[in-house]
C-alpha atoms as a PDB file:
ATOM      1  CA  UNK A   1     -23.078   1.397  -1.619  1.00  0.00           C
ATOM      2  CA  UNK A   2     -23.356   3.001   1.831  1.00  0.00           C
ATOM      3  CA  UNK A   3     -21.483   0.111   3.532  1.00  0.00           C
ATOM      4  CA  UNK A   4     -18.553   0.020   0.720  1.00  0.00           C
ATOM      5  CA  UNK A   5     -18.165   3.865   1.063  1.00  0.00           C
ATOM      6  CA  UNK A   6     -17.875   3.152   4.639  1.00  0.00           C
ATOM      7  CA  UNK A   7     -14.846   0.532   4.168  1.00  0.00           C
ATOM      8  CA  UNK A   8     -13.589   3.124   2.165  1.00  0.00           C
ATOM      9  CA  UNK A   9     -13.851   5.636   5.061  1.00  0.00           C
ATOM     10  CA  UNK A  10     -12.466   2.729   7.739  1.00  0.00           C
ATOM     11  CA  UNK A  11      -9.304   2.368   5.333  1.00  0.00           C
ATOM     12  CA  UNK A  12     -10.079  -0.728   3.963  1.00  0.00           C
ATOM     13  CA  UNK A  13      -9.625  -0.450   0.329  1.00  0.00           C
ATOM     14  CA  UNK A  14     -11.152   1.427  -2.213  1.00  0.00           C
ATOM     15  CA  UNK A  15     -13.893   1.866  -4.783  1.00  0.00           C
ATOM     16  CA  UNK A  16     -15.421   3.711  -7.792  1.00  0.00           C
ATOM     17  CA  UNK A  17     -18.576   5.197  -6.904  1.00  0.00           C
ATOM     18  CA  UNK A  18     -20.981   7.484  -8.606  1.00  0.00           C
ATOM     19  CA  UNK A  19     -20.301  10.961  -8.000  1.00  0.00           C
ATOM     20  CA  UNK A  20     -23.716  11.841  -6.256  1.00  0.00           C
ATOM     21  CA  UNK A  21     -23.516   9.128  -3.717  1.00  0.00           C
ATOM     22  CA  UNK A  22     -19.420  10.239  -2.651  1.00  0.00           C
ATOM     23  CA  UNK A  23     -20.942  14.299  -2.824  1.00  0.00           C
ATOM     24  CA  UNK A  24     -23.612  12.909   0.000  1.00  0.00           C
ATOM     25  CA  UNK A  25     -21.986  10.625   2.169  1.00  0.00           C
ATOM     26  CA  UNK A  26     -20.435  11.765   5.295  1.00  0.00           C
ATOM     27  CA  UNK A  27     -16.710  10.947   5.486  1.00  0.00           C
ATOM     28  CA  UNK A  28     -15.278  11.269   9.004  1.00  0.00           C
ATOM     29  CA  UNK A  29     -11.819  10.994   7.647  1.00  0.00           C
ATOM     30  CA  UNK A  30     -10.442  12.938   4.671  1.00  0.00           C
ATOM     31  CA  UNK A  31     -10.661  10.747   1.539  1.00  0.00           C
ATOM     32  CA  UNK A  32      -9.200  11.147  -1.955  1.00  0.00           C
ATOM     33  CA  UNK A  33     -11.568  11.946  -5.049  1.00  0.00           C
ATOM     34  CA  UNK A  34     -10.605  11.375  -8.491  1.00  0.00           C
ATOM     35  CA  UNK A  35     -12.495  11.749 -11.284  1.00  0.00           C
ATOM     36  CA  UNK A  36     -12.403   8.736 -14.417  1.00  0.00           C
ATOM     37  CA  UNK A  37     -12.165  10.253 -18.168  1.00  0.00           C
ATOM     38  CA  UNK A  38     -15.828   9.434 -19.853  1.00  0.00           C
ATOM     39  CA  UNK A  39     -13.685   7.857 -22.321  1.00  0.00           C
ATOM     40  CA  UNK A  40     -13.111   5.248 -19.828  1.00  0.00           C
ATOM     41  CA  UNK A  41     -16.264   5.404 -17.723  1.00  0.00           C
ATOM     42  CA  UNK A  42     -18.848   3.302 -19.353  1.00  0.00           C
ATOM     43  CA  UNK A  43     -17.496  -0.186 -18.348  1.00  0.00           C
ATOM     44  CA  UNK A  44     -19.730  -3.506 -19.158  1.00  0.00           C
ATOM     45  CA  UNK A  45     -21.786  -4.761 -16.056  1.00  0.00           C
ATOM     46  CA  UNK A  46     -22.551  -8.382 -15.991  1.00  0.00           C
ATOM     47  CA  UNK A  47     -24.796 -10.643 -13.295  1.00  0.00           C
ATOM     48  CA  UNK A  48     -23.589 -12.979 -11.472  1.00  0.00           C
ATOM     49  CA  UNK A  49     -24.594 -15.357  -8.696  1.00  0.00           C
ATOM     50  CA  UNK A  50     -24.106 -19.041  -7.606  1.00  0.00           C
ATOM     51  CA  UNK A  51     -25.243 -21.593 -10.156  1.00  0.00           C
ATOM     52  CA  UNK A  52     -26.990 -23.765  -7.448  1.00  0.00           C
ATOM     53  CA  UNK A  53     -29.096 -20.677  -5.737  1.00  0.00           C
ATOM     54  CA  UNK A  54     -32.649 -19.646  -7.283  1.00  0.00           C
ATOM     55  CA  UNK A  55     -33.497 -16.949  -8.873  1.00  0.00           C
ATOM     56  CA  UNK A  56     -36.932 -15.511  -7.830  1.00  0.00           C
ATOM     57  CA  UNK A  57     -39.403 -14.478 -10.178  1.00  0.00           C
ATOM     58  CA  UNK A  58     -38.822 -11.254  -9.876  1.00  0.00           C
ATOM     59  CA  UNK A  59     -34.850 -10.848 -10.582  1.00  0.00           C
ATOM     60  CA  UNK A  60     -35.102 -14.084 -13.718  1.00  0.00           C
ATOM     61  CA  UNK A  61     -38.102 -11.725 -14.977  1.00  0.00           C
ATOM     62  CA  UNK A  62     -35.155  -8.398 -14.380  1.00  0.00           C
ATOM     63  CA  UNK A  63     -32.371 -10.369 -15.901  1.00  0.00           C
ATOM     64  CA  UNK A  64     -34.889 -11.494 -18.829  1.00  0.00           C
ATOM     65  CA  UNK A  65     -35.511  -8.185 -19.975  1.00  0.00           C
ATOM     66  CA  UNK A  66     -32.352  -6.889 -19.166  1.00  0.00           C
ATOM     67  CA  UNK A  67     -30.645  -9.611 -21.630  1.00  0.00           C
ATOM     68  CA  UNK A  68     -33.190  -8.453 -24.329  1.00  0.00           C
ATOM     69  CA  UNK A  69     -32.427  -4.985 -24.154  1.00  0.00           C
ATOM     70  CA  UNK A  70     -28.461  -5.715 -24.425  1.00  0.00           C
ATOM     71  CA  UNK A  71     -28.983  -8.369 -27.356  1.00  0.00           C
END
């Protein structure tokens, strides 16, 4: 998130961001804030990576459990 705020920061686009991590991060440049209606804040997240790269244990266990818990 650091490096995104920091495009942000350089001018080179924009991003939604939770509020904590805007509140902490040092802006050398004056940036715009606006704040997103709960109605429209929960969004669905989804994974995604190339088919052809491998999953560690690890992140297939993560994604396992993670599928369980949405299903």
């Amino acid at each position: 998130m650091e490096s995104i705020l920091n495009c942000v920061n350089a001018g080179l686009g924009f991003s939604i961001a939770p509020i904590s991590l805007v509140d902490s991060h040092k802006f050398d440049r004056p940036v715009s804030i606006y704040g997103i209606p709960e109605s429209h804040a929960n969004v669905q997240m989804i994974f995604v990576h190339r088919k052809e790269q491998h999953l560690d244990s690890a992140l297939q266990k993560f994604v396992t459990l993670t599928k369980r818990e949405v299903d």
